[in-house]
PDBML (XML) file of the C-alpha atoms, coordinates in Angstrom:
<?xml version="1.0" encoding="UTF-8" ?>
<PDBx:datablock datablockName="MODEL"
   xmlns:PDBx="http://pdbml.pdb.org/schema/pdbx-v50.xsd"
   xmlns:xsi="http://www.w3.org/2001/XMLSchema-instance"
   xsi:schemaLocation="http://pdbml.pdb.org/schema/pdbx-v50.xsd pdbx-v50.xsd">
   <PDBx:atom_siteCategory>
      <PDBx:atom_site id="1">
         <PDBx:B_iso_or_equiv>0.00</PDBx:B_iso_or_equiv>
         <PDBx:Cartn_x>5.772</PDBx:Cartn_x>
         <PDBx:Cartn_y>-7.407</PDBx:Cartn_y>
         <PDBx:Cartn_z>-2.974</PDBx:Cartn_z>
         <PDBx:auth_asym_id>A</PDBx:auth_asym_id>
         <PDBx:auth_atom_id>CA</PDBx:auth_atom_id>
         <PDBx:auth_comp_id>UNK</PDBx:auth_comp_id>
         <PDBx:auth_seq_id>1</PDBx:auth_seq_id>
         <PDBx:group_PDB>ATOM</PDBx:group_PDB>
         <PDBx:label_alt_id xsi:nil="true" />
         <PDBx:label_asym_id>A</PDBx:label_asym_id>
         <PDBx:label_atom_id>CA</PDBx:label_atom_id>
         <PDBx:label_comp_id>UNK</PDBx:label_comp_id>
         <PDBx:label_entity_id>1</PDBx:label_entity_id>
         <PDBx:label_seq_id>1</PDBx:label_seq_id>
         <PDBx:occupancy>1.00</PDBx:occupancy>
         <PDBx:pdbx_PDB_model_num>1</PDBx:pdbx_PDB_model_num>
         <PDBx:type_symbol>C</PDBx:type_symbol>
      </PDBx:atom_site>
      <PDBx:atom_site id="2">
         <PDBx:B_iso_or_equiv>0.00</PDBx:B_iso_or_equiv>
         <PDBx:Cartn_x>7.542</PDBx:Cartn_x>
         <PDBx:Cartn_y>-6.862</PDBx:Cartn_y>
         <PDBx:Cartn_z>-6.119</PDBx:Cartn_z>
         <PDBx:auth_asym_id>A</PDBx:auth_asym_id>
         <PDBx:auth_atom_id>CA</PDBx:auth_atom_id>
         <PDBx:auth_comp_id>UNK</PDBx:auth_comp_id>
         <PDBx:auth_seq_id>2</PDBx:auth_seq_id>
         <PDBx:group_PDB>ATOM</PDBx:group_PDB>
         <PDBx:label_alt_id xsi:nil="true" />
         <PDBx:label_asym_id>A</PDBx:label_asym_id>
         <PDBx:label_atom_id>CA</PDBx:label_atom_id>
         <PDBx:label_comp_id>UNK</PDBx:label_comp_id>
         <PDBx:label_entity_id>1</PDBx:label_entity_id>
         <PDBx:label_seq_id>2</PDBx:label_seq_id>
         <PDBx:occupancy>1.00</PDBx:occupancy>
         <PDBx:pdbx_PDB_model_num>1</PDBx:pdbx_PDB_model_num>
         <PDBx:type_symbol>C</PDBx:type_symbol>
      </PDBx:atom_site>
      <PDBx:atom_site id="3">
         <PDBx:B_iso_or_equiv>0.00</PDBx:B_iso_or_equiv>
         <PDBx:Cartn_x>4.436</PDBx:Cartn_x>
         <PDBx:Cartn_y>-4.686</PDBx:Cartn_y>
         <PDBx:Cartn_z>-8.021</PDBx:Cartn_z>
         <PDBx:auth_asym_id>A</PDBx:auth_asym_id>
         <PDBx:auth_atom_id>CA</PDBx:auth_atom_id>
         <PDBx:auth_comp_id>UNK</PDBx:auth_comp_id>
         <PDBx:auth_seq_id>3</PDBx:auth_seq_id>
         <PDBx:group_PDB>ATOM</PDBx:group_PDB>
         <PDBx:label_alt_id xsi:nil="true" />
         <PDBx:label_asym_id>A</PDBx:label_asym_id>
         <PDBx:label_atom_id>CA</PDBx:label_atom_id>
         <PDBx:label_comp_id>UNK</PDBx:label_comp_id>
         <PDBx:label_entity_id>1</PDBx:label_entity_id>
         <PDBx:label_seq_id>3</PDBx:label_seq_id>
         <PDBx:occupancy>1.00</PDBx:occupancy>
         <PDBx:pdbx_PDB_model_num>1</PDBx:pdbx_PDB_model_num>
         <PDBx:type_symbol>C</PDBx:type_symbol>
      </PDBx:atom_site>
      <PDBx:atom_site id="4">
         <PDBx:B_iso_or_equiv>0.00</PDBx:B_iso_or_equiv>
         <PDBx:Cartn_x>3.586</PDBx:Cartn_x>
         <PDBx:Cartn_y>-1.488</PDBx:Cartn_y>
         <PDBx:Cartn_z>-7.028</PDBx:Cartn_z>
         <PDBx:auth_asym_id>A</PDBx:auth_asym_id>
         <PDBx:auth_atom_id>CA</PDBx:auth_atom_id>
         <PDBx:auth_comp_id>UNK</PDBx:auth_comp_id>
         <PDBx:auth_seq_id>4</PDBx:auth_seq_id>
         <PDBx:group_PDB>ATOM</PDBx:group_PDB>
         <PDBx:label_alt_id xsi:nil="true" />
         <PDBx:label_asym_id>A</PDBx:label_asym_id>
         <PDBx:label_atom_id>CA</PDBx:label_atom_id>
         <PDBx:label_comp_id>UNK</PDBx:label_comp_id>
         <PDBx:label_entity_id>1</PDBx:label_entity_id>
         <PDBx:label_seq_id>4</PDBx:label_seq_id>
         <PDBx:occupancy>1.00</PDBx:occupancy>
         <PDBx:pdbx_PDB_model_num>1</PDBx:pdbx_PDB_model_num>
         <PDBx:type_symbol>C</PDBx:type_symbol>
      </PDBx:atom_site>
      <PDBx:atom_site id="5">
         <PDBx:B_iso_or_equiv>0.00</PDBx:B_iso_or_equiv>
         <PDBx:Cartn_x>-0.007</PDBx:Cartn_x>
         <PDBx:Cartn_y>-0.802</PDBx:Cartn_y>
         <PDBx:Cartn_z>-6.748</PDBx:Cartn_z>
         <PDBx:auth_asym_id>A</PDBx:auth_asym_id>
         <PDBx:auth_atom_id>CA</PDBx:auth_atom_id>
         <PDBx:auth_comp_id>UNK</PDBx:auth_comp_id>
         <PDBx:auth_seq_id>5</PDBx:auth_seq_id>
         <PDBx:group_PDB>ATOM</PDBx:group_PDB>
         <PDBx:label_alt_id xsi:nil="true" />
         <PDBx:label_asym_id>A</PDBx:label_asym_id>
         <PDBx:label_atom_id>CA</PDBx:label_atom_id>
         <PDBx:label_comp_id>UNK</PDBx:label_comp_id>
         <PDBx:label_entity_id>1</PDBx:label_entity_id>
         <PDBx:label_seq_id>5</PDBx:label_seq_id>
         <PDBx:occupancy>1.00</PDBx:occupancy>
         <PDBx:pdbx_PDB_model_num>1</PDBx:pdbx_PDB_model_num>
         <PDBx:type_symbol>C</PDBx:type_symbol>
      </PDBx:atom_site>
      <PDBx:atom_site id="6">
         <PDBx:B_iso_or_equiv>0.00</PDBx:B_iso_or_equiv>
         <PDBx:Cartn_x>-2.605</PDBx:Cartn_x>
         <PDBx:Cartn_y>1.789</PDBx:Cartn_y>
         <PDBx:Cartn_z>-7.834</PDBx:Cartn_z>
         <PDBx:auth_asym_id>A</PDBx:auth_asym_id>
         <PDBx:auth_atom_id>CA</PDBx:auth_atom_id>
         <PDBx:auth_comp_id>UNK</PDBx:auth_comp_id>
         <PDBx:auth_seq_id>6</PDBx:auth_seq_id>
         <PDBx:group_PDB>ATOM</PDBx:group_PDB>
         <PDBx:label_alt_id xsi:nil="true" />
         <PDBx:label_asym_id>A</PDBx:label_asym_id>
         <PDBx:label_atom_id>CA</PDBx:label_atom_id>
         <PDBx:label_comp_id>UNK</PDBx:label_comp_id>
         <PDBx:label_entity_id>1</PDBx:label_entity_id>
         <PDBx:label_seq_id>6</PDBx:label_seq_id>
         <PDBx:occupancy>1.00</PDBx:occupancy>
         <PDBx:pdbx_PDB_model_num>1</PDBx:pdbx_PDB_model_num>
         <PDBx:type_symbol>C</PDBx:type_symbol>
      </PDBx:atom_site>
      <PDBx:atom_site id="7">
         <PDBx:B_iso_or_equiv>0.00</PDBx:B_iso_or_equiv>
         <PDBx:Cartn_x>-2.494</PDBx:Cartn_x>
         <PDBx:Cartn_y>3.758</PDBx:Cartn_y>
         <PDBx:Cartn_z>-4.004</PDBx:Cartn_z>
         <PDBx:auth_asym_id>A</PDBx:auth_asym_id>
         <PDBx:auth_atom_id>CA</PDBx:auth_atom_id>
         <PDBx:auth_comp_id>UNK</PDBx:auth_comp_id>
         <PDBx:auth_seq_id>7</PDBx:auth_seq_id>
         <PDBx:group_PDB>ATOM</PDBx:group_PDB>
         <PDBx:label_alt_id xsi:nil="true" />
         <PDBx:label_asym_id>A</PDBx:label_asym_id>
         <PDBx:label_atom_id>CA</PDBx:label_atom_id>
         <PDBx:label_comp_id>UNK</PDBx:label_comp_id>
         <PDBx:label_entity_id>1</PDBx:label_entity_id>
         <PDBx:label_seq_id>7</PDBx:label_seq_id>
         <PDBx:occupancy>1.00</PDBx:occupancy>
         <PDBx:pdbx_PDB_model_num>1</PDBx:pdbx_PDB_model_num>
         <PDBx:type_symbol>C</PDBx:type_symbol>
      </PDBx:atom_site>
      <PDBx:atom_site id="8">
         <PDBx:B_iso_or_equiv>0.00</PDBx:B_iso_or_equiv>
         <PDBx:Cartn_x>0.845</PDBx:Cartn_x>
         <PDBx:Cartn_y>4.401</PDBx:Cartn_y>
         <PDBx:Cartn_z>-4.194</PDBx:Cartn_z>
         <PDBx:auth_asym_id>A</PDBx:auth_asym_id>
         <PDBx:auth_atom_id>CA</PDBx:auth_atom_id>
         <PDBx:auth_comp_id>UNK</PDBx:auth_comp_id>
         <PDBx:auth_seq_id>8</PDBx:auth_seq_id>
         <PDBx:group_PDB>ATOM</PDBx:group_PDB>
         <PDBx:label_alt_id xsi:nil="true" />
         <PDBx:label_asym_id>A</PDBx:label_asym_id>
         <PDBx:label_atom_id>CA</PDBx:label_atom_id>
         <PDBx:label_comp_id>UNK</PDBx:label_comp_id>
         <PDBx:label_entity_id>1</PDBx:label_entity_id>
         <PDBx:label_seq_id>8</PDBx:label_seq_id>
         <PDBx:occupancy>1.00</PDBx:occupancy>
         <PDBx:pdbx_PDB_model_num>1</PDBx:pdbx_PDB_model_num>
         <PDBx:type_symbol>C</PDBx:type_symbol>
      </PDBx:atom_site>
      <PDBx:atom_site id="9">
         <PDBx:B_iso_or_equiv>0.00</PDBx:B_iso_or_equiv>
         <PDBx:Cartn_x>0.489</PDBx:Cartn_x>
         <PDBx:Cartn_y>7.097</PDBx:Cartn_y>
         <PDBx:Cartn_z>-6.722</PDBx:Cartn_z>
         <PDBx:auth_asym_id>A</PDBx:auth_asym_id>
         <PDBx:auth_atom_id>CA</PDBx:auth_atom_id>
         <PDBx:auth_comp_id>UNK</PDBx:auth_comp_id>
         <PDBx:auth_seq_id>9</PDBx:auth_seq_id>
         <PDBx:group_PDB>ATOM</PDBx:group_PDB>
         <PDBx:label_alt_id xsi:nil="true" />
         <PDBx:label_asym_id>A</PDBx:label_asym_id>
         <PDBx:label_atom_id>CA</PDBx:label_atom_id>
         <PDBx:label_comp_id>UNK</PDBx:label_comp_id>
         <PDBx:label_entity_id>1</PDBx:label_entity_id>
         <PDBx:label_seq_id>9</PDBx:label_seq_id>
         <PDBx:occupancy>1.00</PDBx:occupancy>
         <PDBx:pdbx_PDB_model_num>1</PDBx:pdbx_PDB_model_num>
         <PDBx:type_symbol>C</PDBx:type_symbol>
      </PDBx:atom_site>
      <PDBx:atom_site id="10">
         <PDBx:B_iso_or_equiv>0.00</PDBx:B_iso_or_equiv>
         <PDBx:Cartn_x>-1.775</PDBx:Cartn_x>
         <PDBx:Cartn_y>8.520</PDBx:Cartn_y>
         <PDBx:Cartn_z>-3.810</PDBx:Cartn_z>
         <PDBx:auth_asym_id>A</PDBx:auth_asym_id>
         <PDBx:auth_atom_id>CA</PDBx:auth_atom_id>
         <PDBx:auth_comp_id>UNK</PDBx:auth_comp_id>
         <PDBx:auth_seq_id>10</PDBx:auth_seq_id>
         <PDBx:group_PDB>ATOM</PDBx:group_PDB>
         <PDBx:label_alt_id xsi:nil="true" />
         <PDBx:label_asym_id>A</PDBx:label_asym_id>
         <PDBx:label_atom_id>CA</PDBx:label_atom_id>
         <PDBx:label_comp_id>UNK</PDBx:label_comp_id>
         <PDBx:label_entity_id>1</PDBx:label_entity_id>
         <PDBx:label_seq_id>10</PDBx:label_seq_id>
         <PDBx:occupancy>1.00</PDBx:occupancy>
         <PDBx:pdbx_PDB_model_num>1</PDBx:pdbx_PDB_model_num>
         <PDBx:type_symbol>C</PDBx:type_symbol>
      </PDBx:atom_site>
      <PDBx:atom_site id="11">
         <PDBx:B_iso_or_equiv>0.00</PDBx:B_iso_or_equiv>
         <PDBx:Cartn_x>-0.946</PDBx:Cartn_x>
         <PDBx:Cartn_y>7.371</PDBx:Cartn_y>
         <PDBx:Cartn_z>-0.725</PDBx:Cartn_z>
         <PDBx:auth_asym_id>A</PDBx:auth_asym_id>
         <PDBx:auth_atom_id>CA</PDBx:auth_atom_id>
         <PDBx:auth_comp_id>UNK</PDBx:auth_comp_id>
         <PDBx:auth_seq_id>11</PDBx:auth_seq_id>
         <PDBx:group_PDB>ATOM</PDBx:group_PDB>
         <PDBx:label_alt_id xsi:nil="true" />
         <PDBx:label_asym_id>A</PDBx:label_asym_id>
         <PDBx:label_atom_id>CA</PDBx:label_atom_id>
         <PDBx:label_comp_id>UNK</PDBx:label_comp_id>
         <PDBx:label_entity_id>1</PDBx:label_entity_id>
         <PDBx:label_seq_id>11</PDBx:label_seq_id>
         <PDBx:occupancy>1.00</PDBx:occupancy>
         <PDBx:pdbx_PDB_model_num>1</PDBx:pdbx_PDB_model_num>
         <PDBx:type_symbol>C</PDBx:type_symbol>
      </PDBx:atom_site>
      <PDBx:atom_site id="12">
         <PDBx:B_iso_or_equiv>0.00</PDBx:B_iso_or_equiv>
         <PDBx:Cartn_x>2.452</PDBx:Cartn_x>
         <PDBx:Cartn_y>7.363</PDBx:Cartn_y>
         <PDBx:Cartn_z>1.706</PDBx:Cartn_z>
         <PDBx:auth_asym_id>A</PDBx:auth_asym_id>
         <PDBx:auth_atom_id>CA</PDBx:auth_atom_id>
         <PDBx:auth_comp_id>UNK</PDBx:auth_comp_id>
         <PDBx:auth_seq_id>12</PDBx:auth_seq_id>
         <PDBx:group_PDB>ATOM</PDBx:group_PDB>
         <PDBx:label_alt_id xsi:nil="true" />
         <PDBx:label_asym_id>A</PDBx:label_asym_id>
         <PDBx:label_atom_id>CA</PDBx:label_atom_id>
         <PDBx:label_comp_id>UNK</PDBx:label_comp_id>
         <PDBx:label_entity_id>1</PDBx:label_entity_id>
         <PDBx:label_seq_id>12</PDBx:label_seq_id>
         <PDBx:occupancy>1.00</PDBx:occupancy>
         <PDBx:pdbx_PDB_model_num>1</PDBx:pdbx_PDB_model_num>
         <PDBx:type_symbol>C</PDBx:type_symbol>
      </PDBx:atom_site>
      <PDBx:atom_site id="13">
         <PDBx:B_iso_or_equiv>0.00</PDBx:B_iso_or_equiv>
         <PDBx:Cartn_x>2.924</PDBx:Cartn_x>
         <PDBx:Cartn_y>3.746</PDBx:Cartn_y>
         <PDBx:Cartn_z>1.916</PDBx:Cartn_z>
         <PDBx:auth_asym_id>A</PDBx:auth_asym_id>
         <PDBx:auth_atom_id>CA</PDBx:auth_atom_id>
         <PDBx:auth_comp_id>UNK</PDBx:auth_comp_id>
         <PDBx:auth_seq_id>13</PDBx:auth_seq_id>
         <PDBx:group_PDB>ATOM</PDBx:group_PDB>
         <PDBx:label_alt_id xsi:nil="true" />
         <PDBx:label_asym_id>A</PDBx:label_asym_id>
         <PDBx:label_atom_id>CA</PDBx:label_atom_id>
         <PDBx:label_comp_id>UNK</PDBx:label_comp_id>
         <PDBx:label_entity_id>1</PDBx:label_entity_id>
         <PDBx:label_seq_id>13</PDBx:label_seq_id>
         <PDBx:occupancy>1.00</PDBx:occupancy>
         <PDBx:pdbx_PDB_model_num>1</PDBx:pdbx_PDB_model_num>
         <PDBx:type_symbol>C</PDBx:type_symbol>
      </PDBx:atom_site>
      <PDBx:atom_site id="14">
         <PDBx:B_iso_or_equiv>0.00</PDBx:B_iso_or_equiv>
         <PDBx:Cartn_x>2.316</PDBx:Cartn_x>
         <PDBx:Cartn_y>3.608</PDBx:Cartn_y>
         <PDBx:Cartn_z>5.511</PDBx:Cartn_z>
         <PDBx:auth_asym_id>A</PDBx:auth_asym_id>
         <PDBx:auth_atom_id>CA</PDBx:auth_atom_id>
         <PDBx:auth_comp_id>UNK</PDBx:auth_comp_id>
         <PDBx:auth_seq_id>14</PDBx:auth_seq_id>
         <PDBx:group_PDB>ATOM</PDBx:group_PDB>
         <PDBx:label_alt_id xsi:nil="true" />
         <PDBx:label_asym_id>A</PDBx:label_asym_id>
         <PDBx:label_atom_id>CA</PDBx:label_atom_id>
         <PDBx:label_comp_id>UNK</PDBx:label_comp_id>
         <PDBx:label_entity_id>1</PDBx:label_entity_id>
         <PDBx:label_seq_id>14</PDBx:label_seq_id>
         <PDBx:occupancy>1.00</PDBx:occupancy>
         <PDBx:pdbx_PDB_model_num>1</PDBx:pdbx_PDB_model_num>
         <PDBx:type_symbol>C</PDBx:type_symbol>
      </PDBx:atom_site>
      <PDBx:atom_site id="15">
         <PDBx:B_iso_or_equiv>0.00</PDBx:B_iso_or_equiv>
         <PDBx:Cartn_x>-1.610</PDBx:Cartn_x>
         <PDBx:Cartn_y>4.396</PDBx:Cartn_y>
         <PDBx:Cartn_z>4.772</PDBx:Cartn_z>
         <PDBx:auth_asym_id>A</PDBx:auth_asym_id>
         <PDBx:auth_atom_id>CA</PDBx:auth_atom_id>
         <PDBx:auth_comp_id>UNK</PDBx:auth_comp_id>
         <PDBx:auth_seq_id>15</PDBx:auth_seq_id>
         <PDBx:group_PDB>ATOM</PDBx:group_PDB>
         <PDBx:label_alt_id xsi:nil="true" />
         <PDBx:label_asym_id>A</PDBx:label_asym_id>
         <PDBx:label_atom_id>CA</PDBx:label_atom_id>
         <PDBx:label_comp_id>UNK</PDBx:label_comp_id>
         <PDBx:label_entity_id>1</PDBx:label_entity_id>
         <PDBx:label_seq_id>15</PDBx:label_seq_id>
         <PDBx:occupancy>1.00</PDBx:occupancy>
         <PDBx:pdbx_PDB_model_num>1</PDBx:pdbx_PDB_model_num>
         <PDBx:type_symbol>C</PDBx:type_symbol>
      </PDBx:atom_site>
      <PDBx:atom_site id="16">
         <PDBx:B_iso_or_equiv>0.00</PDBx:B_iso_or_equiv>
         <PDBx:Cartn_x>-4.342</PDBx:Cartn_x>
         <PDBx:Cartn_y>2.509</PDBx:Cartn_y>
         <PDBx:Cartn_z>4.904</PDBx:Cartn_z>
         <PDBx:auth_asym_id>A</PDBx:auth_asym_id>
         <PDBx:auth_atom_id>CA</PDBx:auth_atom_id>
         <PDBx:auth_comp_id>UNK</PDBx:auth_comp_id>
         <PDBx:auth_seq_id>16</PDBx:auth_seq_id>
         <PDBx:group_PDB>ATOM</PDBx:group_PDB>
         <PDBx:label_alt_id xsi:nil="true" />
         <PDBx:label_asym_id>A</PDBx:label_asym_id>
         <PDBx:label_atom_id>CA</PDBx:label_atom_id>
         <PDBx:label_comp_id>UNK</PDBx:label_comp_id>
         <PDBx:label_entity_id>1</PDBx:label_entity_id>
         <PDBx:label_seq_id>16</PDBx:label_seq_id>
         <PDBx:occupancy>1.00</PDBx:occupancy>
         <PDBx:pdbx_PDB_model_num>1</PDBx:pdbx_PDB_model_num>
         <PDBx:type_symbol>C</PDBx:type_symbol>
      </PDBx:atom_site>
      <PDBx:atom_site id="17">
         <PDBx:B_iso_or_equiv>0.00</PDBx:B_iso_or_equiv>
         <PDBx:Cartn_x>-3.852</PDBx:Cartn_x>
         <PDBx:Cartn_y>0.803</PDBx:Cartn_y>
         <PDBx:Cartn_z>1.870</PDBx:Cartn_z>
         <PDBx:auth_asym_id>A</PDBx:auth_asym_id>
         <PDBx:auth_atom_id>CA</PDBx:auth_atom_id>
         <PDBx:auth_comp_id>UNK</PDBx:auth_comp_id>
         <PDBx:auth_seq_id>17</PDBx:auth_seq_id>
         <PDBx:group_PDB>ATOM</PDBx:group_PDB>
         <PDBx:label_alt_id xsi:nil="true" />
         <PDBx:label_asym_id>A</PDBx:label_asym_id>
         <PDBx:label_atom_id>CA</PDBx:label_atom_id>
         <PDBx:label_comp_id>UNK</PDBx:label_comp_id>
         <PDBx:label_entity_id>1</PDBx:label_entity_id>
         <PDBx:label_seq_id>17</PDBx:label_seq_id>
         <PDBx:occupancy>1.00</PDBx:occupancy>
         <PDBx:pdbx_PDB_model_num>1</PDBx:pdbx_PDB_model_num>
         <PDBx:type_symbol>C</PDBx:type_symbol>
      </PDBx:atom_site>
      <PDBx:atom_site id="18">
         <PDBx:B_iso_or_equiv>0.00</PDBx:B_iso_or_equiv>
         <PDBx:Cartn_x>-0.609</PDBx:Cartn_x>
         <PDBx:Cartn_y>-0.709</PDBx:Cartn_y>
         <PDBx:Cartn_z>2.776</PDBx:Cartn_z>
         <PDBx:auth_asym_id>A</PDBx:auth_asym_id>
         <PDBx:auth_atom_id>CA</PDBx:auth_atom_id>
         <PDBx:auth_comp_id>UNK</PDBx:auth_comp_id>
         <PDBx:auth_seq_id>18</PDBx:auth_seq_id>
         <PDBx:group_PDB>ATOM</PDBx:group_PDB>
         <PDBx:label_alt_id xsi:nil="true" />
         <PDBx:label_asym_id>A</PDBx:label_asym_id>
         <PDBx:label_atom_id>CA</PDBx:label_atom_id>
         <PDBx:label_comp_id>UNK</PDBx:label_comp_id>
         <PDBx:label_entity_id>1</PDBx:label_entity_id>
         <PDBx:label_seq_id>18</PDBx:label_seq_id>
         <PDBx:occupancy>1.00</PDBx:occupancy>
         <PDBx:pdbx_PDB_model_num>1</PDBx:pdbx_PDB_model_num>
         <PDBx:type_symbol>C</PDBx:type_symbol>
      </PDBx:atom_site>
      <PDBx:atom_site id="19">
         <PDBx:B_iso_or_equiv>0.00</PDBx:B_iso_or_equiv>
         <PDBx:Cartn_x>-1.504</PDBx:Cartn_x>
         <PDBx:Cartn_y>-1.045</PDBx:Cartn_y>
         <PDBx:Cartn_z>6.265</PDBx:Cartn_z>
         <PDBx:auth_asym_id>A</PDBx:auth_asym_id>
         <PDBx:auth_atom_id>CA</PDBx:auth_atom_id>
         <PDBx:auth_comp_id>UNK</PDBx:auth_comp_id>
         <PDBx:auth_seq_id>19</PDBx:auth_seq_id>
         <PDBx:group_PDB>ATOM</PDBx:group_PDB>
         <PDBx:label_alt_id xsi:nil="true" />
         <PDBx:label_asym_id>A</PDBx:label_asym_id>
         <PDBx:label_atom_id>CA</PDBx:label_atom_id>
         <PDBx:label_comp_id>UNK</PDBx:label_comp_id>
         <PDBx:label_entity_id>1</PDBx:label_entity_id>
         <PDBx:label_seq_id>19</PDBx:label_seq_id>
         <PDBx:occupancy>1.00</PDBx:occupancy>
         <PDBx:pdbx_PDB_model_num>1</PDBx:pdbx_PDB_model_num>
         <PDBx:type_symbol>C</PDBx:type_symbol>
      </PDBx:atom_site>
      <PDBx:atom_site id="20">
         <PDBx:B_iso_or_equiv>0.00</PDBx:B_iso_or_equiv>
         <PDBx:Cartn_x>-4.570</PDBx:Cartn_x>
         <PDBx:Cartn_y>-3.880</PDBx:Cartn_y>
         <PDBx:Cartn_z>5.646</PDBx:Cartn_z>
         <PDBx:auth_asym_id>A</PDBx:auth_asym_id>
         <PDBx:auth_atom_id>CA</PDBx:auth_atom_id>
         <PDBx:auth_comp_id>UNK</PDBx:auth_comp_id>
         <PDBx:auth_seq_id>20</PDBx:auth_seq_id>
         <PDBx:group_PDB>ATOM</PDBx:group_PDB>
         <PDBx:label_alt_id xsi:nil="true" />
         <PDBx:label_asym_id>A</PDBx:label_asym_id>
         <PDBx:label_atom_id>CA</PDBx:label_atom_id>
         <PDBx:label_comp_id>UNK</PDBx:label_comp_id>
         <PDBx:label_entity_id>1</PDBx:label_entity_id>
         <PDBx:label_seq_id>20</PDBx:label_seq_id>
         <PDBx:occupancy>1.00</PDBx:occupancy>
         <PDBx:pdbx_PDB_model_num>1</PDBx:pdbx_PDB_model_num>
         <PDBx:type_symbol>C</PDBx:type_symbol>
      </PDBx:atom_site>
      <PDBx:atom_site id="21">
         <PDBx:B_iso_or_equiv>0.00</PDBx:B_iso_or_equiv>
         <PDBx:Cartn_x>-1.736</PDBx:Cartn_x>
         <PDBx:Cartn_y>-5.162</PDBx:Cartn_y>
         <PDBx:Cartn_z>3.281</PDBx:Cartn_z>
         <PDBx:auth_asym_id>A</PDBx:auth_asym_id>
         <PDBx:auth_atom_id>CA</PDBx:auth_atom_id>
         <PDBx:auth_comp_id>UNK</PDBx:auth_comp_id>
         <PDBx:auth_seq_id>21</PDBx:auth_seq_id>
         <PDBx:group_PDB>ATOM</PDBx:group_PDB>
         <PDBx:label_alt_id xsi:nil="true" />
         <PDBx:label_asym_id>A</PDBx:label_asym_id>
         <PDBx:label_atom_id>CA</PDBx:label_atom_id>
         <PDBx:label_comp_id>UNK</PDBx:label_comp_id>
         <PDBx:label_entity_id>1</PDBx:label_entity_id>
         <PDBx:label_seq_id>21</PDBx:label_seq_id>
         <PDBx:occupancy>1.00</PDBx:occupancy>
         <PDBx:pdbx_PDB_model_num>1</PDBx:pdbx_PDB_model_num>
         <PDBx:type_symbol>C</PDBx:type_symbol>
      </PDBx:atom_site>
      <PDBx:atom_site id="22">
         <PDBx:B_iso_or_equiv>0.00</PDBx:B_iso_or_equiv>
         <PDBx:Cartn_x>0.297</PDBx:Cartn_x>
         <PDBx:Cartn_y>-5.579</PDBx:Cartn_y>
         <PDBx:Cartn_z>5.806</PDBx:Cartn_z>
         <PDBx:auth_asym_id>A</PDBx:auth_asym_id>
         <PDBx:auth_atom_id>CA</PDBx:auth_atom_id>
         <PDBx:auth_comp_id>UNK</PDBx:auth_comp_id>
         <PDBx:auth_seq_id>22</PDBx:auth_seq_id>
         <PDBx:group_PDB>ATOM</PDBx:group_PDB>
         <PDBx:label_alt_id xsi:nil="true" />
         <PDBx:label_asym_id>A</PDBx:label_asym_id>
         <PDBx:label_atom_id>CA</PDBx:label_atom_id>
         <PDBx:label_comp_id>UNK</PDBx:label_comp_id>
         <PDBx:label_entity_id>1</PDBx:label_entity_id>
         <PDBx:label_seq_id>22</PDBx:label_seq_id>
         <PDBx:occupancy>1.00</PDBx:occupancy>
         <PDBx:pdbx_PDB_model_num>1</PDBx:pdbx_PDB_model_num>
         <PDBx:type_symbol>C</PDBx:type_symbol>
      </PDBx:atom_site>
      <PDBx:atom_site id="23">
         <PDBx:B_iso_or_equiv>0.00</PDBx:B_iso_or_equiv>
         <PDBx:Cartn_x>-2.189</PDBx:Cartn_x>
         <PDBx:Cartn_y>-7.317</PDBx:Cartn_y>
         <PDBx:Cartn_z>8.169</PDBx:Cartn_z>
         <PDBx:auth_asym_id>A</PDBx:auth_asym_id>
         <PDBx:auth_atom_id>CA</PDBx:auth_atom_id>
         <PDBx:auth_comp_id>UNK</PDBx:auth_comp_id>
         <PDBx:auth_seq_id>23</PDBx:auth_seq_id>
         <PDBx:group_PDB>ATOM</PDBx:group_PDB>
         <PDBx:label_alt_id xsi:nil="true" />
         <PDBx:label_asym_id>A</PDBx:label_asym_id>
         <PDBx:label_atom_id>CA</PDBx:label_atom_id>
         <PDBx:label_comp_id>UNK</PDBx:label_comp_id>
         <PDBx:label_entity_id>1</PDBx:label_entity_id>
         <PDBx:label_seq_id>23</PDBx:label_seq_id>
         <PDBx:occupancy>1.00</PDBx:occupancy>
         <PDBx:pdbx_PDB_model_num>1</PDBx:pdbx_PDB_model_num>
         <PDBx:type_symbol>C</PDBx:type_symbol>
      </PDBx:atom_site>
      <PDBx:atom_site id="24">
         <PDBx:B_iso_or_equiv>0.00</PDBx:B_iso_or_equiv>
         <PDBx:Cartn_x>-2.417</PDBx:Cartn_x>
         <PDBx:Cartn_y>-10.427</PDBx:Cartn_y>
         <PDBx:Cartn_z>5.559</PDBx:Cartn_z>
         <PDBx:auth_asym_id>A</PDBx:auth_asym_id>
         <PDBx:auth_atom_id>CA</PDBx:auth_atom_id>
         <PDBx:auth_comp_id>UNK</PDBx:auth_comp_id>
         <PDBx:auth_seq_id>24</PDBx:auth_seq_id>
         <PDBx:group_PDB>ATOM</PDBx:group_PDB>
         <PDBx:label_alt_id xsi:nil="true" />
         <PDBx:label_asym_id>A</PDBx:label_asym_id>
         <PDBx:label_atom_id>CA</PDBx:label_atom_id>
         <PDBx:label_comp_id>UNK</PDBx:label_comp_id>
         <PDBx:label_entity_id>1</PDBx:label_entity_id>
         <PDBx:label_seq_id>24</PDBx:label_seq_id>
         <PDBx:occupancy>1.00</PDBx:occupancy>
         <PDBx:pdbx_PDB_model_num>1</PDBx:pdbx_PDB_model_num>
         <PDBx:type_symbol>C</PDBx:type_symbol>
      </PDBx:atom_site>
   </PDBx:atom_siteCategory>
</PDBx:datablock>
């Protein structure tokens, strides 16, 4: 929650990457 990751240099935040990260 606090560290930004990797995707996010790629992706909007409401992508796939966040999106699984949301699920857990």
């Amino acid at each position: 929650l606090v560290n930004p990751s990797s995707s996010s240099n790629r992706y909007t935040e409401d992508c796939w990457t966040w999106a699984a990260f949301y699920t857990g």
